[in-house]
Protein backbone atom coordinates (compact mmCIF):
# COMPACT_ATOMS: atom_id res chain seq x y z
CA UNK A 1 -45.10 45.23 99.22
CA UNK A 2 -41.83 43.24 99.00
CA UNK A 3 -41.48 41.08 102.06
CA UNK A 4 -38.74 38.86 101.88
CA UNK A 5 -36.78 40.00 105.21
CA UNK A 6 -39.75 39.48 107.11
CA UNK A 7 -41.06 36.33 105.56
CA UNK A 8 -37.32 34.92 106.57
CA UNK A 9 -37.78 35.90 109.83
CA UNK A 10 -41.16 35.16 110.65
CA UNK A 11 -39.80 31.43 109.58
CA UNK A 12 -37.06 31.81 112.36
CA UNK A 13 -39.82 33.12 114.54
CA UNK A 14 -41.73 29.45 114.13
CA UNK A 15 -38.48 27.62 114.54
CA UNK A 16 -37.80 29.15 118.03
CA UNK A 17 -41.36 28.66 119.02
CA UNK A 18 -41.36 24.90 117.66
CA UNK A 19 -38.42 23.86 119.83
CA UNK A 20 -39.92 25.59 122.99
CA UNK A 21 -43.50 23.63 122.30
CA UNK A 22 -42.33 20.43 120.98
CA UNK A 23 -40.23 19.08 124.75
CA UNK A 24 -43.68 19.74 126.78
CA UNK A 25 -45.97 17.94 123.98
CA UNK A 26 -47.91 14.80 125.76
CA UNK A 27 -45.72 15.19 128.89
CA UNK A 28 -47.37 14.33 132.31
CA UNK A 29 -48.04 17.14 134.56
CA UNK A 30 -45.86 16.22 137.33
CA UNK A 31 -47.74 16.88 140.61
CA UNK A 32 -45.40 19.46 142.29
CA UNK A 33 -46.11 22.18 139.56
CA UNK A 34 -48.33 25.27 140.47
CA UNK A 35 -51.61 25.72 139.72
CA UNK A 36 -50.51 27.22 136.36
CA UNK A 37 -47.70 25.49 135.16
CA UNK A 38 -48.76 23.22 133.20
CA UNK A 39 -47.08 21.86 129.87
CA UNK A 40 -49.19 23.96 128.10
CA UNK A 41 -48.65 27.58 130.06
CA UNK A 42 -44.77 26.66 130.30
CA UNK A 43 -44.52 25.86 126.79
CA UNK A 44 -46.92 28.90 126.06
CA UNK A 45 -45.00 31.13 127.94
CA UNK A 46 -41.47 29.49 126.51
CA UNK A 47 -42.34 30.03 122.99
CA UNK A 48 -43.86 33.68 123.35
CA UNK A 49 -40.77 34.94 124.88
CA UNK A 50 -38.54 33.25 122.66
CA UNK A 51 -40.20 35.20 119.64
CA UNK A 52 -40.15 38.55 121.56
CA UNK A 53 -36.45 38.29 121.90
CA UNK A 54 -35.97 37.73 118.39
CA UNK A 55 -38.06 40.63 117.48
CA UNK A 56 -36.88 42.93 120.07
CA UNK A 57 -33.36 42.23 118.71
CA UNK A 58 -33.97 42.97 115.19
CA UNK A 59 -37.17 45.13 115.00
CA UNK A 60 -37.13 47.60 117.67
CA UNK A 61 -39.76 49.91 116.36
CA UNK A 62 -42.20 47.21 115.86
CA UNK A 63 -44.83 46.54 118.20
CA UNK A 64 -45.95 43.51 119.46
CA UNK A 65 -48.68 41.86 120.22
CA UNK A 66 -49.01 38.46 122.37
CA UNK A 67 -51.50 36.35 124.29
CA UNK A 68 -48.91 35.52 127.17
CA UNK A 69 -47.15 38.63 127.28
CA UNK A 70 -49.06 41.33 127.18
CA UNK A 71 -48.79 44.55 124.24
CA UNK A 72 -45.77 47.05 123.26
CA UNK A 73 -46.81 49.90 121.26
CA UNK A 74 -43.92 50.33 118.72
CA UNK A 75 -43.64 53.33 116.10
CA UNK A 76 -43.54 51.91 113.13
CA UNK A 77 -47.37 51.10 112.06
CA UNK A 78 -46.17 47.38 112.07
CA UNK A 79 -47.13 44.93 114.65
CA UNK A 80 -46.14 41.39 115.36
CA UNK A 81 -49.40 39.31 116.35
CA UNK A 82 -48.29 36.44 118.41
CA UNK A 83 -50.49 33.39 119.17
CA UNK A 84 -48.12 31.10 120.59
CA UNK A 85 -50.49 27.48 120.78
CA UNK A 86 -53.71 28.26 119.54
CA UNK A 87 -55.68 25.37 120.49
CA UNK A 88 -54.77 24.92 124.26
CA UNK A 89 -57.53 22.22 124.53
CA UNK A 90 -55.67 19.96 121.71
CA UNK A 91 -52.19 20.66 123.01
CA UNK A 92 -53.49 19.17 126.50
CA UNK A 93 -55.14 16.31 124.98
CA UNK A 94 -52.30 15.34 123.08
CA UNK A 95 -53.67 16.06 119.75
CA UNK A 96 -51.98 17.78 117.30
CA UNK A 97 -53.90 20.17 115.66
CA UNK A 98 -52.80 23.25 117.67
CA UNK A 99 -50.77 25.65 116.49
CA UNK A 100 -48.15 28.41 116.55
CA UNK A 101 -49.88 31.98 115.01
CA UNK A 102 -47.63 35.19 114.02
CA UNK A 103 -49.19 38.07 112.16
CA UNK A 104 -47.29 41.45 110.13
CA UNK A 105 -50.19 43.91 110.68
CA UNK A 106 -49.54 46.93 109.20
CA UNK A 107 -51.96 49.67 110.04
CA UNK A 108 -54.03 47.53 111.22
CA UNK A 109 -54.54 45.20 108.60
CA UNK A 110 -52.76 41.92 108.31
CA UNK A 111 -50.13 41.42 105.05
CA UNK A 112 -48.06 37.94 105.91
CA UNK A 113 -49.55 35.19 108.68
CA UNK A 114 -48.54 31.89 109.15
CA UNK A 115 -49.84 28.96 111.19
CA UNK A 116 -46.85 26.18 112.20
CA UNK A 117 -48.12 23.13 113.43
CA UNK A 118 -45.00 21.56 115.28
CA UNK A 119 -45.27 18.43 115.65
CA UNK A 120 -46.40 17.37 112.37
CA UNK A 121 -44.63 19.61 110.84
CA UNK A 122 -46.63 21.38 108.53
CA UNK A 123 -46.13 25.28 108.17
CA UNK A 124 -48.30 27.44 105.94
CA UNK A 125 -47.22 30.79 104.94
CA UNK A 126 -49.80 33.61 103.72
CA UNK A 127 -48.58 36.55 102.11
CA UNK A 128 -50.04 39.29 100.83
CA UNK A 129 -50.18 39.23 96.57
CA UNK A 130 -48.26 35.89 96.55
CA UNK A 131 -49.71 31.97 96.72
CA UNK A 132 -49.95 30.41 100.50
CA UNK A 133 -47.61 27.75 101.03
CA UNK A 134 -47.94 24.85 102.63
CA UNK A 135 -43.99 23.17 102.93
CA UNK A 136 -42.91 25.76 100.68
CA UNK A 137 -45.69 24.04 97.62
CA UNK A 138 -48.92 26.25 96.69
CA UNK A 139 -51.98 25.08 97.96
CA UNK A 140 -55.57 26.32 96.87
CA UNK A 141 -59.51 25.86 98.21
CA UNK A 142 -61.76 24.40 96.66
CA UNK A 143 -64.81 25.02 94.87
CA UNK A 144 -68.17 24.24 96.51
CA UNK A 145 -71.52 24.64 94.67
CA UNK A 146 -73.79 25.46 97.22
CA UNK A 147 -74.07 25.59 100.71
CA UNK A 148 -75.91 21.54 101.04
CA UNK A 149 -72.96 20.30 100.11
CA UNK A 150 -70.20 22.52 102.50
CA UNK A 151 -68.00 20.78 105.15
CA UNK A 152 -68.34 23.36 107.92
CA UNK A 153 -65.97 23.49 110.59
CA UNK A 154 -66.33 25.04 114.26
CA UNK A 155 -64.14 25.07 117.51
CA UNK A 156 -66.99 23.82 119.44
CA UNK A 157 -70.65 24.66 119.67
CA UNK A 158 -69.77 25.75 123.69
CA UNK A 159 -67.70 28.89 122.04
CA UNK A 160 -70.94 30.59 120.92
CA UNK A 161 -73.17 32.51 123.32
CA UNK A 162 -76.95 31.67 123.09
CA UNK A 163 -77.51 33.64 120.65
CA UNK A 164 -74.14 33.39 118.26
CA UNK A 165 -75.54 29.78 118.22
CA UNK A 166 -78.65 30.47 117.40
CA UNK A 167 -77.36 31.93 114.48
CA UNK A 168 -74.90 29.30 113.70
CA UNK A 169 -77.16 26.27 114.37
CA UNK A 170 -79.55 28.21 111.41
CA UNK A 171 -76.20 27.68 109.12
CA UNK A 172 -75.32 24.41 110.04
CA UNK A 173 -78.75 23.74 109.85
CA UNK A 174 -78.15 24.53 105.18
CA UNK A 175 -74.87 22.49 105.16
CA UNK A 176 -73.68 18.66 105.39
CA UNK A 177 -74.22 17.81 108.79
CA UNK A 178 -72.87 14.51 108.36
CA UNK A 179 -69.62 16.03 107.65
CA UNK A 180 -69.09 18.81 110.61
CA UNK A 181 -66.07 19.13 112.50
CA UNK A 182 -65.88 19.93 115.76
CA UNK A 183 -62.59 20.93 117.85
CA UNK A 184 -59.26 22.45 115.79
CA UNK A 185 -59.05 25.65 116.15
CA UNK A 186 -56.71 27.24 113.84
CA UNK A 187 -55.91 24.24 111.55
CA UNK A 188 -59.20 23.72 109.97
CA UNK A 189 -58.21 27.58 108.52
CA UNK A 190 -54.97 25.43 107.28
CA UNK A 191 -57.25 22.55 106.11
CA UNK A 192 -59.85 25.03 104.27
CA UNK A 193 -56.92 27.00 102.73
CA UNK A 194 -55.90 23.35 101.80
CA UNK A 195 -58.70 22.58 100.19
CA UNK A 196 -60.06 20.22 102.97
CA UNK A 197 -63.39 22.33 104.59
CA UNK A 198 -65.18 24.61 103.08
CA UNK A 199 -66.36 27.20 106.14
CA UNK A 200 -65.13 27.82 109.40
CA UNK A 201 -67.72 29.92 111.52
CA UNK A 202 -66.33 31.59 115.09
CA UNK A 203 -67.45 34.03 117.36
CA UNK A 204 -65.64 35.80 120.58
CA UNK A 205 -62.11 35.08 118.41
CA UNK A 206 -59.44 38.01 119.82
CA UNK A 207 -56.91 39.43 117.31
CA UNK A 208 -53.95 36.80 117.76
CA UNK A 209 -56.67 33.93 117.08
CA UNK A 210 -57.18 35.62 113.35
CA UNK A 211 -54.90 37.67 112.07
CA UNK A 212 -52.50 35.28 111.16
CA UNK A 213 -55.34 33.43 109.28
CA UNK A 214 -56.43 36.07 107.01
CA UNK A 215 -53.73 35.98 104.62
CA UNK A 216 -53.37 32.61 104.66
CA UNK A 217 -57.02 31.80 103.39
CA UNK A 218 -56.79 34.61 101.40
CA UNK A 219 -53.65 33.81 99.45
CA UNK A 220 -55.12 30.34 98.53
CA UNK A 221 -58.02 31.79 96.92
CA UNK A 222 -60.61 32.13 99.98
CA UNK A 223 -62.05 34.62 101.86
CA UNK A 224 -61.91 35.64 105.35
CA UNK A 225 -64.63 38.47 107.08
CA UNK A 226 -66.98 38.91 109.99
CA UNK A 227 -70.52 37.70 109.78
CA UNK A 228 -71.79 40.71 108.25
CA UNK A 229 -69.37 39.93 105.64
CA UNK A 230 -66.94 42.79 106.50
CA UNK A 231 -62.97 42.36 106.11
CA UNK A 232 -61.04 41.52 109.51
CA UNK A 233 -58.80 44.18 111.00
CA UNK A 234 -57.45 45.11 114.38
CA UNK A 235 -60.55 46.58 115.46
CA UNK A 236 -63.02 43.68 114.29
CA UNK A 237 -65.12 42.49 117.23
CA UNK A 238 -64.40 38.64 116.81
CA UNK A 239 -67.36 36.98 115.08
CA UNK A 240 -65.05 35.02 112.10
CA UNK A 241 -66.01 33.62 108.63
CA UNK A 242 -63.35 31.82 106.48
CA UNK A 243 -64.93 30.27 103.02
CA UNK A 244 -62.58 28.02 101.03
CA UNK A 245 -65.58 29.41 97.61
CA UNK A 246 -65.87 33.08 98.04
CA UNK A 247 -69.25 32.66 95.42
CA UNK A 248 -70.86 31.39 98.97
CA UNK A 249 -70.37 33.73 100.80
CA UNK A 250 -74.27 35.91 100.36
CA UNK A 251 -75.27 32.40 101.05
CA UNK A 252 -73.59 31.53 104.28
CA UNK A 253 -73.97 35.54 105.51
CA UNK A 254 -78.01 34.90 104.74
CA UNK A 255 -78.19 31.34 106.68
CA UNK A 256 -75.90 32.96 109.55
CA UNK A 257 -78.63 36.46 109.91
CA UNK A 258 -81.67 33.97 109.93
CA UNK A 259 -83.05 32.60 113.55
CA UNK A 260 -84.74 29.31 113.81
């Protein structure tokens, strides 16, 4: 699957949603702004639209996908997944580790993803058959040897229902607790397709939270699934696994099925 038109634009896509994010980063919220507009759902709303109208313009039987705006249908078996700051909690706080998500699904599967982090900068690119990116350089995971030793990475333990956490406490439980992150949504996926973490564990994740991830963790040499171990797709029911090692994988599957 050649993808070099799309990869080009899905790079134009992140520009446009860059400059709509980057003017409402650490801004005050002034006090005459409506209950919703704060920096976060102007710039939200700012950068979705600004990627539909690129893709409306020059893929017209491709349907789209997007937190903000809602779902066209489009004829084409392609769909554009849009996540347009992933990590609303960051962006608020001023931290940057949020970032811009857009997904090719094609029948349902992703094939190209990419995560842009814009204010640092960093974009990686995951594309079906070919190395992620990160800057345009390869990046791979890393190896881990078994699961005392992983870095494990969540969101935030207040994600999980009672008992998604039951189940995750039971993995965290086998792994480095010393070393957990809390908090970063999608860029500890950039950081464990970096070679940084070594499992990121999610539940209640919708489909513009993952799909772009998939081939990014995947094109570095990890492996992304739901907690039975299953590949993602359109239709997966949000419970997310990304291991940097895929030889860990029965392990962190067994710790996740176990209650304590």
């Amino acid at each position: 699957m050649k993808l070099d038109a799309e990869i080009a634009l899905v790079q134009r896509l992140a520009d446009a949603a860059r400059a709509a994010i980057r003017p409402h980063f650490r801004e005050p919220v002034a006090t005459e702004r409506k209950d919703d507009a704060t920096p976060v759902s102007i710039a939200d709303r700012e950068a979705e639209e600004s990627m539909r109208r690129i893709l409306m313009a020059e893929c017209p039987d491709d349907g789209i996908v997007g937190e903000e705006l809602g779902t066209i249908a489009g004829t084409s078996g392609r769909q554009w997944v849009l996540d347009p700051i992933d990590g609303t909690a960051a962006f608020l706080a001023g931290r940057p580790i949020f970032g811009t998500l857009v997904a090719l699904m094609v029948d349902g599967f992703p094939v190209l993803g990419l995560i842009d982090q814009p204010i640092t900068g960093e974009r990686w690119l995951g594309v079906t058959g070919q190395p992620t990116t990160l800057n345009g350089k390869p990046i791979r995971t890393r190896p881990c040897k078994d699961l005392a030793s992983v870095t494990l990475a969540t969101t935030g333990p207040h994600y999980f229902d009672d008992h998604d956490g039951e189940h995750f406490m039971g993995l965290a439980a086998r792994t480095d607790h010393r070393r957990m992150v809390m908090g970063g949504d999608c860029y500890n996926y950039a950081m464990l397709a970096t070679g940084q973490i070594d499992v990121v564990c999610e539940a209640g994740l919708k489909l513009y939270d993952f799909a772009a991830l998939v081939p990014v963790v995947e094109g570095a040499g990890g492996v992304m699934c739901d907690w039975n171990g299953d590949p993602l797709h359109a239709g997966s029911d949000g419970h997310v696994l990304a291991l940097g090692d895929p030889a860990r994988l029965d392990d962190v599957v067994e710790a996740l099925s176990c209650h304590h």
